[in-house]
Structures are given as structure tokens and as C-alpha cells.
PDB file of N, CA and C in Angstrom:
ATOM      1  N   UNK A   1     168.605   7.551 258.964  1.00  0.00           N
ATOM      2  CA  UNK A   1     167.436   6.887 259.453  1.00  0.00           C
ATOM      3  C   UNK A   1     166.252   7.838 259.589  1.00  0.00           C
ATOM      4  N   UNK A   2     166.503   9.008 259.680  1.00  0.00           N
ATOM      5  CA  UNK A   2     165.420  10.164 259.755  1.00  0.00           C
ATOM      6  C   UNK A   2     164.292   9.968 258.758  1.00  0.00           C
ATOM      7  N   UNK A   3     165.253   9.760 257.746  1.00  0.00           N
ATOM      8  CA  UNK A   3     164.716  10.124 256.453  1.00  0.00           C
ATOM      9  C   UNK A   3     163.792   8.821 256.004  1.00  0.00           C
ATOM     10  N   UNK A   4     163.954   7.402 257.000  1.00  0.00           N
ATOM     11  CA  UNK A   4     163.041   6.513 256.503  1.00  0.00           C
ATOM     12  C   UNK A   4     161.867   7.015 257.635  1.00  0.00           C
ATOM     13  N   UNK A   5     162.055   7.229 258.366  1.00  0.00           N
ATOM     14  CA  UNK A   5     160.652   7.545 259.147  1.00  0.00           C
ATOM     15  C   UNK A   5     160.288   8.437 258.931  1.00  0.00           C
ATOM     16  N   UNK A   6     160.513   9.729 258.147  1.00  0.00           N
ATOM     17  CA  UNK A   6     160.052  10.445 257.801  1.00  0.00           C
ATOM     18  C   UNK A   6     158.963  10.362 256.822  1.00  0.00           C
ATOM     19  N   UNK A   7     158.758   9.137 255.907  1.00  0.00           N
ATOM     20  CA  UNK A   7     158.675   8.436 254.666  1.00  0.00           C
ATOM     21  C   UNK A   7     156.991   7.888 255.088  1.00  0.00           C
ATOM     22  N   UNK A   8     157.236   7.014 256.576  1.00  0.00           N
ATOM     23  CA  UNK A   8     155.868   6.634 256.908  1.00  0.00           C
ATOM     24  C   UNK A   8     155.009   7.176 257.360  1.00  0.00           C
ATOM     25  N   UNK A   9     154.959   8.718 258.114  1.00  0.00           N
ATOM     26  CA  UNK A   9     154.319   9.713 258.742  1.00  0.00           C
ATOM     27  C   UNK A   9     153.454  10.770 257.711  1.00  0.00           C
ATOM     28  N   UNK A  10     152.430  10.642 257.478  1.00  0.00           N
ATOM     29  CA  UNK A  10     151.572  11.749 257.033  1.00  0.00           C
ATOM     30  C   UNK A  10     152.013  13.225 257.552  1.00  0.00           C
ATOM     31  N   UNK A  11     152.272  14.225 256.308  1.00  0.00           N
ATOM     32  CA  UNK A  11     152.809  15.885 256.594  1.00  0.00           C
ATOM     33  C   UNK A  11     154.020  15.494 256.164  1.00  0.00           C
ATOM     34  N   UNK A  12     154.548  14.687 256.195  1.00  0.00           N
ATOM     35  CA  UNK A  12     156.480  14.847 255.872  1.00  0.00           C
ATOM     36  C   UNK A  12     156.861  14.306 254.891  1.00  0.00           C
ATOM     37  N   UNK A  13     157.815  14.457 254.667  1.00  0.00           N
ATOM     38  CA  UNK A  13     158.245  13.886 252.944  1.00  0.00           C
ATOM     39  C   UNK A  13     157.647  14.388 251.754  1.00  0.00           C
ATOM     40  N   UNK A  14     156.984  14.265 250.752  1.00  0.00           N
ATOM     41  CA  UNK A  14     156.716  14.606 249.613  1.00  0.00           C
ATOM     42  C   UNK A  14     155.219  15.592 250.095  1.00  0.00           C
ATOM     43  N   UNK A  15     154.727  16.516 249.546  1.00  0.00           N
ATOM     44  CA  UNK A  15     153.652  17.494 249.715  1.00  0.00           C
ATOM     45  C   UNK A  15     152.935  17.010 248.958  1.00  0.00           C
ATOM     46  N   UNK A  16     151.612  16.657 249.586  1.00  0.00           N
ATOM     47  CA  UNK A  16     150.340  16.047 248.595  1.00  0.00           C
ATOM     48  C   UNK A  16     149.392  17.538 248.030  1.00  0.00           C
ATOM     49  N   UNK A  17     148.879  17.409 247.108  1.00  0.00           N
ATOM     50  CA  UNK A  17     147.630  18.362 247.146  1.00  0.00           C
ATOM     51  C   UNK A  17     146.688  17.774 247.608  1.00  0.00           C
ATOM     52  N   UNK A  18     145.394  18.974 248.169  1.00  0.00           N
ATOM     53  CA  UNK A  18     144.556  17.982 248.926  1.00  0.00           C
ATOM     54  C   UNK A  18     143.863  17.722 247.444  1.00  0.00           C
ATOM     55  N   UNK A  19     142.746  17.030 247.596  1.00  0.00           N
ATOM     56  CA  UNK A  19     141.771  16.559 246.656  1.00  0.00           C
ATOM     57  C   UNK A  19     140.803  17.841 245.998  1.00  0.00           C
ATOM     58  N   UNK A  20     140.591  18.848 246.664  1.00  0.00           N
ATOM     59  CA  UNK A  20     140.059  19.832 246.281  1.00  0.00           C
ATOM     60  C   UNK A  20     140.719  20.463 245.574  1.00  0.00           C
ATOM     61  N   UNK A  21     141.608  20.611 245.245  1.00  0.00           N
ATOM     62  CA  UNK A  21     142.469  21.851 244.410  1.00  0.00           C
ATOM     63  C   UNK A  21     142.722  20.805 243.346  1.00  0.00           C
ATOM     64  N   UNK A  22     143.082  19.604 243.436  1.00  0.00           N
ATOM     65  CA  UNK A  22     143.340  18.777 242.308  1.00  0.00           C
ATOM     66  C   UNK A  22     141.959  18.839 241.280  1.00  0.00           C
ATOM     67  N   UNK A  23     141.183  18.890 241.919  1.00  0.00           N
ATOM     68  CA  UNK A  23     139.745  18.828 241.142  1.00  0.00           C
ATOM     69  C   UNK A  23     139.556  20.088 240.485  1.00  0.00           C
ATOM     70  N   UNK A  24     139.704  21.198 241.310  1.00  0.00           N
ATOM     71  CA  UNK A  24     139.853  22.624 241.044  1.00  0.00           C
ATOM     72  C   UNK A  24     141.053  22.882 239.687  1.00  0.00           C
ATOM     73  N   UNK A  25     142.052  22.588 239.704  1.00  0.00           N
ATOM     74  CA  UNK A  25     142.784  22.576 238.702  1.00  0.00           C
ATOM     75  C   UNK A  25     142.249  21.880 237.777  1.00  0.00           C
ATOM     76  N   UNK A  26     141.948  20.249 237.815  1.00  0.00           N
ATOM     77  CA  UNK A  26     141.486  20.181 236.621  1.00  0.00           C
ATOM     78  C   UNK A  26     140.185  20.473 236.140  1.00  0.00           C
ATOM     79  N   UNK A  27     139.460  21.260 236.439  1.00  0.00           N
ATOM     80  CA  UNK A  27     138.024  21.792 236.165  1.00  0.00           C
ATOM     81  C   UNK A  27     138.238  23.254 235.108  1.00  0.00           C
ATOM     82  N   UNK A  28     139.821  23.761 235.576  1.00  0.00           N
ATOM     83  CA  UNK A  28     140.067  24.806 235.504  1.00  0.00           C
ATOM     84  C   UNK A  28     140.773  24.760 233.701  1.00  0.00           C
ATOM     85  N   UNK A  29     141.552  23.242 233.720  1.00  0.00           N
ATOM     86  CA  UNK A  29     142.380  23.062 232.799  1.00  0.00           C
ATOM     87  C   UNK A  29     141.079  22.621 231.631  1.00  0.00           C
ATOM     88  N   UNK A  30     139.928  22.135 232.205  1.00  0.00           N
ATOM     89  CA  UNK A  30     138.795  21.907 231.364  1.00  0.00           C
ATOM     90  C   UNK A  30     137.975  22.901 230.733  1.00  0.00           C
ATOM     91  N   UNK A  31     137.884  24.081 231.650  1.00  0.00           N
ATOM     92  CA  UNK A  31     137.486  24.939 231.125  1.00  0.00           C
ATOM     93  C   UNK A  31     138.310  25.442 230.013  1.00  0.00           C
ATOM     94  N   UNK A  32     139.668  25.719 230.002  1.00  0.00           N
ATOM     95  CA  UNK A  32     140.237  26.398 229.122  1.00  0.00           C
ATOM     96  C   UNK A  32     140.472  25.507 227.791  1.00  0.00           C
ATOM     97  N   UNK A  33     139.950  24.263 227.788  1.00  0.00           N
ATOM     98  CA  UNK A  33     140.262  23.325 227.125  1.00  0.00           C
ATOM     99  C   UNK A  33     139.008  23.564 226.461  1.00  0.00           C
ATOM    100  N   UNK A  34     137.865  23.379 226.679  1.00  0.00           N
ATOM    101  CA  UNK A  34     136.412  24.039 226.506  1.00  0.00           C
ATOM    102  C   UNK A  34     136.800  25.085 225.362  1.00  0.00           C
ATOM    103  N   UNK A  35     137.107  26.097 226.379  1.00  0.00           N
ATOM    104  CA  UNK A  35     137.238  27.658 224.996  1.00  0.00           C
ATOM    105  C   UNK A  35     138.102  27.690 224.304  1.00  0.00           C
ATOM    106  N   UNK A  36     139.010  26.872 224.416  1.00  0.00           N
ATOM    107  CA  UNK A  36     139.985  26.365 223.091  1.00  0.00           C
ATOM    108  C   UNK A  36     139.487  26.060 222.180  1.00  0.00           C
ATOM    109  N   UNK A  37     138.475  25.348 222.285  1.00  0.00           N
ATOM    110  CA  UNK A  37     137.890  24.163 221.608  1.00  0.00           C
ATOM    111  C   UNK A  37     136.893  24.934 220.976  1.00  0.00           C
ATOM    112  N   UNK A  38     136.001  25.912 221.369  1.00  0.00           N
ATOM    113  CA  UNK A  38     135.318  26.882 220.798  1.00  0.00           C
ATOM    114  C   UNK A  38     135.367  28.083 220.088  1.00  0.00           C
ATOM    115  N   UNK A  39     136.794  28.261 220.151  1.00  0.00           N
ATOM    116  CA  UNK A  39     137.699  29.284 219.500  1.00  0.00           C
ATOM    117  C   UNK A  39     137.936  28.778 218.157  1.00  0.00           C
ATOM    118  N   UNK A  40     138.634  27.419 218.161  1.00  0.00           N
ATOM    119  CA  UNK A  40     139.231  26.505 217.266  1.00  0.00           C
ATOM    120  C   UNK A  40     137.973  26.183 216.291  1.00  0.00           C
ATOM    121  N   UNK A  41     136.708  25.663 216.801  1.00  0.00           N
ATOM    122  CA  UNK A  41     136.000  25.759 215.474  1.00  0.00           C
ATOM    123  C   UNK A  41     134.844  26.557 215.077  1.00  0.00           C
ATOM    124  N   UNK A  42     134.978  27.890 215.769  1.00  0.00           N
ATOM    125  CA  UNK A  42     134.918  28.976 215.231  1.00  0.00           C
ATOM    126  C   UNK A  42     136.177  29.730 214.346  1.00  0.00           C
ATOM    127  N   UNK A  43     137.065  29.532 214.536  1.00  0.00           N
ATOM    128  CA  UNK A  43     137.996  30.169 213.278  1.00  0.00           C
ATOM    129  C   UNK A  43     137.720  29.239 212.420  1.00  0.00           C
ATOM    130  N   UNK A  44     137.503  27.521 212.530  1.00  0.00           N
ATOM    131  CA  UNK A  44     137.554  26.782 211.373  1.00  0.00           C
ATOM    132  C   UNK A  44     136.301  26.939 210.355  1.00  0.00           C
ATOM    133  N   UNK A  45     135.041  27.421 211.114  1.00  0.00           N
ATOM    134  CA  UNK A  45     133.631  27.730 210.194  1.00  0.00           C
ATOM    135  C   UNK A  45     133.737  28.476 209.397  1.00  0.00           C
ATOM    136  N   UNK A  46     134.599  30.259 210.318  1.00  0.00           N
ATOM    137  CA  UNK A  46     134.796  31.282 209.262  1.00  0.00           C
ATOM    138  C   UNK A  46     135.758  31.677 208.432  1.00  0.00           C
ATOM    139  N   UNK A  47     137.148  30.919 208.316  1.00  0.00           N
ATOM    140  CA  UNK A  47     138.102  30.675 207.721  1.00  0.00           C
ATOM    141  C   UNK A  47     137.616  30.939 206.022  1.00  0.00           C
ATOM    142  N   UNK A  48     136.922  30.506 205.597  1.00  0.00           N
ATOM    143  CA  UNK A  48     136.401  30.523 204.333  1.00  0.00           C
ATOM    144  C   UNK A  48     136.123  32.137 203.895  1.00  0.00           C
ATOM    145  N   UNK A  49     135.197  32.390 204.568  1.00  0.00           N
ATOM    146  CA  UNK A  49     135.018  33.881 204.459  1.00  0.00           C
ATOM    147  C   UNK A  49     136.474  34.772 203.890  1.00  0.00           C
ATOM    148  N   UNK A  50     137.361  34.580 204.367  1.00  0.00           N
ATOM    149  CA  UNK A  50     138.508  35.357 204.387  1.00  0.00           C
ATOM    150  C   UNK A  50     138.785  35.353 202.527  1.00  0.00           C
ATOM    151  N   UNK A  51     138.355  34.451 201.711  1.00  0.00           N
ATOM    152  CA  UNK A  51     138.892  34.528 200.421  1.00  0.00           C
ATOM    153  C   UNK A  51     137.650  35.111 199.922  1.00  0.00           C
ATOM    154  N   UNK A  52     136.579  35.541 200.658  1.00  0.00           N
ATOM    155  CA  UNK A  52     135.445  35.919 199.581  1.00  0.00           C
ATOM    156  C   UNK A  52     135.824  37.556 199.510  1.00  0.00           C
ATOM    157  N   UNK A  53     134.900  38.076 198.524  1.00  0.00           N
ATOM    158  CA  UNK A  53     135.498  39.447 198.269  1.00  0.00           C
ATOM    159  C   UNK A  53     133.677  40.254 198.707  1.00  0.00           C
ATOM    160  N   UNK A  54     133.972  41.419 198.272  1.00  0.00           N
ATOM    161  CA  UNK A  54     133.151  42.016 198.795  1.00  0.00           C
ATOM    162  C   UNK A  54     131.635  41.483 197.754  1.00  0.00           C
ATOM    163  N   UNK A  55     130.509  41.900 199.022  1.00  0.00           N
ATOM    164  CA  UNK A  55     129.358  41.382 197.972  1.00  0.00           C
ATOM    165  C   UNK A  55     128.271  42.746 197.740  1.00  0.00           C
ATOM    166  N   UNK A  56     128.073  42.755 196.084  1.00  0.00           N
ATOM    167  CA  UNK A  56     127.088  44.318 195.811  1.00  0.00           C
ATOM    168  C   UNK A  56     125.856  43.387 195.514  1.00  0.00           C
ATOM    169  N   UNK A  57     125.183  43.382 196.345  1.00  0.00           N
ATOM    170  CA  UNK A  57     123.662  43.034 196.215  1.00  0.00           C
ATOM    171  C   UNK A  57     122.934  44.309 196.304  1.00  0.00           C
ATOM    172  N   UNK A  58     122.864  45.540 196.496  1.00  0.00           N
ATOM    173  CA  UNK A  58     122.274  46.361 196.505  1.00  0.00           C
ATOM    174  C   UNK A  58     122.962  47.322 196.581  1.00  0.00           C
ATOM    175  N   UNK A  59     123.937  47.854 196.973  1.00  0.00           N
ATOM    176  CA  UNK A  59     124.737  48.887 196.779  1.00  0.00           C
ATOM    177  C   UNK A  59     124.659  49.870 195.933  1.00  0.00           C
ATOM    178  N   UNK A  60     124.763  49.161 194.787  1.00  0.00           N
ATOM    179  CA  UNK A  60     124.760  49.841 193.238  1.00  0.00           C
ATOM    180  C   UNK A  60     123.227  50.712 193.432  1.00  0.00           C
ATOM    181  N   UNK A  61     121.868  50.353 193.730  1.00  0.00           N
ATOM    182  CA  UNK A  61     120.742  50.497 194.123  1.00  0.00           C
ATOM    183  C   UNK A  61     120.976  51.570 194.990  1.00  0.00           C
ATOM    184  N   UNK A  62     121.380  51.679 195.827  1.00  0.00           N
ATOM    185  CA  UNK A  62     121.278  52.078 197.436  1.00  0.00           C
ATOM    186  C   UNK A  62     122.633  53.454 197.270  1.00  0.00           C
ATOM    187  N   UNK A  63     123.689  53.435 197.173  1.00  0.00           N
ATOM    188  CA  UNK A  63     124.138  54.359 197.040  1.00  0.00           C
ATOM    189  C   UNK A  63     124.562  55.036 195.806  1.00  0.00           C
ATOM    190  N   UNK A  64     125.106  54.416 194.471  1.00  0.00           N
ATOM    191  CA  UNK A  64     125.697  54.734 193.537  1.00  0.00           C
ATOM    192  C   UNK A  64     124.202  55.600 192.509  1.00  0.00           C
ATOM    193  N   UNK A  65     123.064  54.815 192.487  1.00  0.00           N
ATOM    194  CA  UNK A  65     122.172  55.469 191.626  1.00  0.00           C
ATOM    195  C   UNK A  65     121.033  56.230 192.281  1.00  0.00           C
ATOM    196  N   UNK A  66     120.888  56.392 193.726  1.00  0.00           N
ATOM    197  CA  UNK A  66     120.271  57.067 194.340  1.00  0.00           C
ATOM    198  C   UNK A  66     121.267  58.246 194.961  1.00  0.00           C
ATOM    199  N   UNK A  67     119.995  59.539 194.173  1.00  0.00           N
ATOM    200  CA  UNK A  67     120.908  60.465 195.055  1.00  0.00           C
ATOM    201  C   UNK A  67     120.305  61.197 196.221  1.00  0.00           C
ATOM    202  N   UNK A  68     119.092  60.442 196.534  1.00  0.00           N
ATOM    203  CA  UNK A  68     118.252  61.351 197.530  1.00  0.00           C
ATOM    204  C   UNK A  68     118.641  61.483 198.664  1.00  0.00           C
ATOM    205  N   UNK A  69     119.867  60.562 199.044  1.00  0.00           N
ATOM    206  CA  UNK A  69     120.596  60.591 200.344  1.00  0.00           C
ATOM    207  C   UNK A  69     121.440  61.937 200.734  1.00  0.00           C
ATOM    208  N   UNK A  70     122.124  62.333 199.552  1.00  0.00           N
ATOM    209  CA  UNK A  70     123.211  63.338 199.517  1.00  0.00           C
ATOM    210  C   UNK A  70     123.176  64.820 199.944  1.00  0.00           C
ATOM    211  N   UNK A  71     122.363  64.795 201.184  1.00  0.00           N
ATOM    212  CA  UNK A  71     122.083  66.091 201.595  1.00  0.00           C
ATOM    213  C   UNK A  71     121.105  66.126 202.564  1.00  0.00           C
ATOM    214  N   UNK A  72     121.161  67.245 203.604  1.00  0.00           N
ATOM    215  CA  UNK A  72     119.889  67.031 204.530  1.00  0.00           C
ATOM    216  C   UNK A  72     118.751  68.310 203.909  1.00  0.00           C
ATOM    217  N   UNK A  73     118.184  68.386 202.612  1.00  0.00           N
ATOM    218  CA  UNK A  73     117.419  69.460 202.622  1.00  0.00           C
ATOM    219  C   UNK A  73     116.458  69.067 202.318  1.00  0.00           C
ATOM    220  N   UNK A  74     115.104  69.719 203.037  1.00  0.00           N
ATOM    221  CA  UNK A  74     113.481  69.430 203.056  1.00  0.00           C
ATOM    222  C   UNK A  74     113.107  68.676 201.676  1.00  0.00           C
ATOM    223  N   UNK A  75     113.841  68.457 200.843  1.00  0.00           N
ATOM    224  CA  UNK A  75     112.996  67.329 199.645  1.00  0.00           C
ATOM    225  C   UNK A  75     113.851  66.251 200.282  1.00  0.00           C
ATOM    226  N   UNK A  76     114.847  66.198 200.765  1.00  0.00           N
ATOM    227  CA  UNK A  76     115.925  64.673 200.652  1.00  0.00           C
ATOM    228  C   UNK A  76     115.286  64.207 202.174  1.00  0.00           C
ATOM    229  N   UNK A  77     114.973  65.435 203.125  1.00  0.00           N
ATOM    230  CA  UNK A  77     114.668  64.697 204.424  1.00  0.00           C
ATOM    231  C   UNK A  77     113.256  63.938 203.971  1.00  0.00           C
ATOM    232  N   UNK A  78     112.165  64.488 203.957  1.00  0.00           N
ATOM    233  CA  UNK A  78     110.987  63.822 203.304  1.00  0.00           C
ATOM    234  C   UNK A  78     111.071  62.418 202.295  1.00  0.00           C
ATOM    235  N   UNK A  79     111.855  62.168 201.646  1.00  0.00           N
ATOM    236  CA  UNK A  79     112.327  61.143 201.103  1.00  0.00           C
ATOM    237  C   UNK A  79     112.582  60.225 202.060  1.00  0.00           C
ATOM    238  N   UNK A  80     113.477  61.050 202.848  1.00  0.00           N
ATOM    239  CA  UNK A  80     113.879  59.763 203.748  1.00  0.00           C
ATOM    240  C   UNK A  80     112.868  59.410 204.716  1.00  0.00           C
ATOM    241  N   UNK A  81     111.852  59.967 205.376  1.00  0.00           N
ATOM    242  CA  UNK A  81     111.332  59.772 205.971  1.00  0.00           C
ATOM    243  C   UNK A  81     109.476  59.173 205.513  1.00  0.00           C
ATOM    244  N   UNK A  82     109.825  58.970 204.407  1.00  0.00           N
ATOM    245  CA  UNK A  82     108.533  58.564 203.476  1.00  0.00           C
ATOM    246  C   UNK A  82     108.484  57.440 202.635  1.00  0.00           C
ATOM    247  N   UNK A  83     110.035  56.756 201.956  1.00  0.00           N
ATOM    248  CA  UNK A  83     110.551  56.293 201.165  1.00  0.00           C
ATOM    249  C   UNK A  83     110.584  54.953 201.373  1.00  0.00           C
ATOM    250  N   UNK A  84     110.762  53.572 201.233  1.00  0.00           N
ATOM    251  CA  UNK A  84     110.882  52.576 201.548  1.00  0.00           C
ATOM    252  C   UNK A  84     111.677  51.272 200.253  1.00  0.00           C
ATOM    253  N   UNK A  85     112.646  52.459 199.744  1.00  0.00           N
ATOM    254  CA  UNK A  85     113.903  52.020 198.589  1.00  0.00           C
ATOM    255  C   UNK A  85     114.228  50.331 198.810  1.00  0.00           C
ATOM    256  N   UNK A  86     113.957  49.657 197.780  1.00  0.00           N
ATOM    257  CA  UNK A  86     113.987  48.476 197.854  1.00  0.00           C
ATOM    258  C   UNK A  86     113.148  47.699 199.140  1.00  0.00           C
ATOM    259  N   UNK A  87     112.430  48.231 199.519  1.00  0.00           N
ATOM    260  CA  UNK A  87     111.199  47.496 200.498  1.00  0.00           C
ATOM    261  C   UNK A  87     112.062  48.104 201.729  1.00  0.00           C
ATOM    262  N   UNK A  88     112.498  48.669 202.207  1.00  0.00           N
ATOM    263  CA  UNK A  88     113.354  48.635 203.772  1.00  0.00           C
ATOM    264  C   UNK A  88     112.804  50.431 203.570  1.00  0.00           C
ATOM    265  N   UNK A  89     112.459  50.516 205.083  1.00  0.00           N
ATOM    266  CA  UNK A  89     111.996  51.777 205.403  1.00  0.00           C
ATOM    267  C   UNK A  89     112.949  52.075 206.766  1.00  0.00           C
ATOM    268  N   UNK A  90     114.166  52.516 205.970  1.00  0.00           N
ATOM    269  CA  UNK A  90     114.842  52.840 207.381  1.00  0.00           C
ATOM    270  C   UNK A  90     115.339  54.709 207.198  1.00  0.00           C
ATOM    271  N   UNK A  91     114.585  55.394 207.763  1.00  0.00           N
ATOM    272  CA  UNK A  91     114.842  56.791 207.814  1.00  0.00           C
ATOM    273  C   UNK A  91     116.220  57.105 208.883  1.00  0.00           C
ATOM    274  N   UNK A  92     116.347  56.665 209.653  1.00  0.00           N
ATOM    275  CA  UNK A  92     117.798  56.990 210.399  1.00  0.00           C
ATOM    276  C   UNK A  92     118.865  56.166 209.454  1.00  0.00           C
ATOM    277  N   UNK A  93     118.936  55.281 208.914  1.00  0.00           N
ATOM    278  CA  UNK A  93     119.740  55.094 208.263  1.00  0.00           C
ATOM    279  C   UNK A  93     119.934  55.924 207.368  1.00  0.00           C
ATOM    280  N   UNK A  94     119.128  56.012 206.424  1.00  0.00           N
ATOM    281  CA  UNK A  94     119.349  57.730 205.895  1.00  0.00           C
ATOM    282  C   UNK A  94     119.874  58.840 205.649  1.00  0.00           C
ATOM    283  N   UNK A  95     119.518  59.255 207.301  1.00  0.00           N
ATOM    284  CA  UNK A  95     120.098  60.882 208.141  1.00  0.00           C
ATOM    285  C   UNK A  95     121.031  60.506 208.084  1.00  0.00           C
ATOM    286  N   UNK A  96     121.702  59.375 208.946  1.00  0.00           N
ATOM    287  CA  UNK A  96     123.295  59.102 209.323  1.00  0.00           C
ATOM    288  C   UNK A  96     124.138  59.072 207.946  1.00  0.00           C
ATOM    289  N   UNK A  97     123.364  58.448 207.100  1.00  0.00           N
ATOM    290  CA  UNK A  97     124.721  58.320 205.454  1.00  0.00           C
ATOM    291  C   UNK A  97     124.341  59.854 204.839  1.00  0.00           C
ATOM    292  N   UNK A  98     122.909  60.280 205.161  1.00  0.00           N
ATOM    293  CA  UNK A  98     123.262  61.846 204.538  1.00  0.00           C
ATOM    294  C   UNK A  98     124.135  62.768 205.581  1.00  0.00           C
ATOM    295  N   UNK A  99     124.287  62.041 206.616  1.00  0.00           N
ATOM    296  CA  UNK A  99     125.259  63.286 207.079  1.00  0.00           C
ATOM    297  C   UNK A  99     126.623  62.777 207.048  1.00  0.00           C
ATOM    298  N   UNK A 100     126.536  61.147 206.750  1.00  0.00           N
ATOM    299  CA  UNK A 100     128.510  60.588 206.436  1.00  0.00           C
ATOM    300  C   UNK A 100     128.754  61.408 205.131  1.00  0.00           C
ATOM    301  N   UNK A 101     127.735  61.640 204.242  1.00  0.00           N
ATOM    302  CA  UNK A 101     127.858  62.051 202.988  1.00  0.00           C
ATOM    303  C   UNK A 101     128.373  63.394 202.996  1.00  0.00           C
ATOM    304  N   UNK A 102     127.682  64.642 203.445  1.00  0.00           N
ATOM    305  CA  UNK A 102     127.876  65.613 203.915  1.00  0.00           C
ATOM    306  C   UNK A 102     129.353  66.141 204.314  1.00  0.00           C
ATOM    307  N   UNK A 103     129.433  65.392 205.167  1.00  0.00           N
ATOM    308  CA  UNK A 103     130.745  65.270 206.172  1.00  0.00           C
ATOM    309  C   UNK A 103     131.970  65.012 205.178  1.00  0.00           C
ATOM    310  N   UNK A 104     132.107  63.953 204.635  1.00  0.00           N
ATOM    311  CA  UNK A 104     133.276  63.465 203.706  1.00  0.00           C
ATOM    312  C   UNK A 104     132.999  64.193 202.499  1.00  0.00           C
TER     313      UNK A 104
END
């Protein structure tokens, strides 16, 4: 008989959550449902990418037939710092591949 009056009394018998944590959980399960969801079609946009191969739009230009990069000495620095090879005037880019160059 305990156990039926136990049944009609608020606190006893089965444990409720209050209303706040229920909301809290599912806000929580929404969020992660959210960045699922933003994960998911972001891999699905760039998925494609993965079969393309590399692209030489300028390369050939830029490193293979230019050699003014290949060194840091007073004609190659002046180059770089004067030069504007295929319209782009980037002198630290330059320094840094004449000194990856250097280096390797």
C-alpha cells in the first residue's frame, strides 16, 4: 500500500526533470544538431575538390621561367623590390621563396 500513495504525492515515485534543464538539454541537442548540419554541408560543397588535381595558372611564369627569385643578391633583391611579375607587386613574397630557395 506504500507504494500506491507514494504514486499520488509530488517528490516520490518516478524523478521528474524540472522544465529548465529539459529545455536546456534540448537547446543543447539543437545546437549540436546545428553544427552537424554545418559540417555536413560543408564537406558536401567541397567534396568535389578532392578529384581535382593541381592547377598551373602561373607557376610555370612565377617559378619555373623566372630566375630572379633564386638568391638574395643586390640585382635579385632590387628586382624584387621594384618588379611587379604578372601585375602583383609582392616583394616579401619574394624574400621568403628566395630564401625557401636558398635554404632547400
Amino acid at each position: 500500500m506504500a507504494s500506491s500513495s507514494a504514486r499520488g504525492k509530488p517528490g516520490l515515485g518516478r524523478a521528474r526533470t524540472p522544465p529548465e534543464a529539459a529545455r536546456r538539454g534540448r537547446a543543447d541537442w539543437r545546437r549540436i544538431g546545428l553544427a552537424a548540419g554545418v559540417a555536413l554541408v560543408t564537406l558536401a560543397v567541397f567534396t568535389p575538390t578532392l578529384r581535382n588535381e593541381f592547377v598551373d595558372w602561373d607557376d610555370t611564369d612565377n617559378f619555373v621561367l623566372n630566375e630572379h627569385y633564386r638568391g638574395l643578391d643586390q640585382a635579385r633583391l632590387r628586382w624584387m623590390f621594384t618588379s611587379a611579375l604578372l601585375g602583383h607587386y609582392q616583394p616579401l613574397s619574394w624574400v621568403t621563396l628566395a630564401g625557401d630557395y636558398l635554404w632547400g
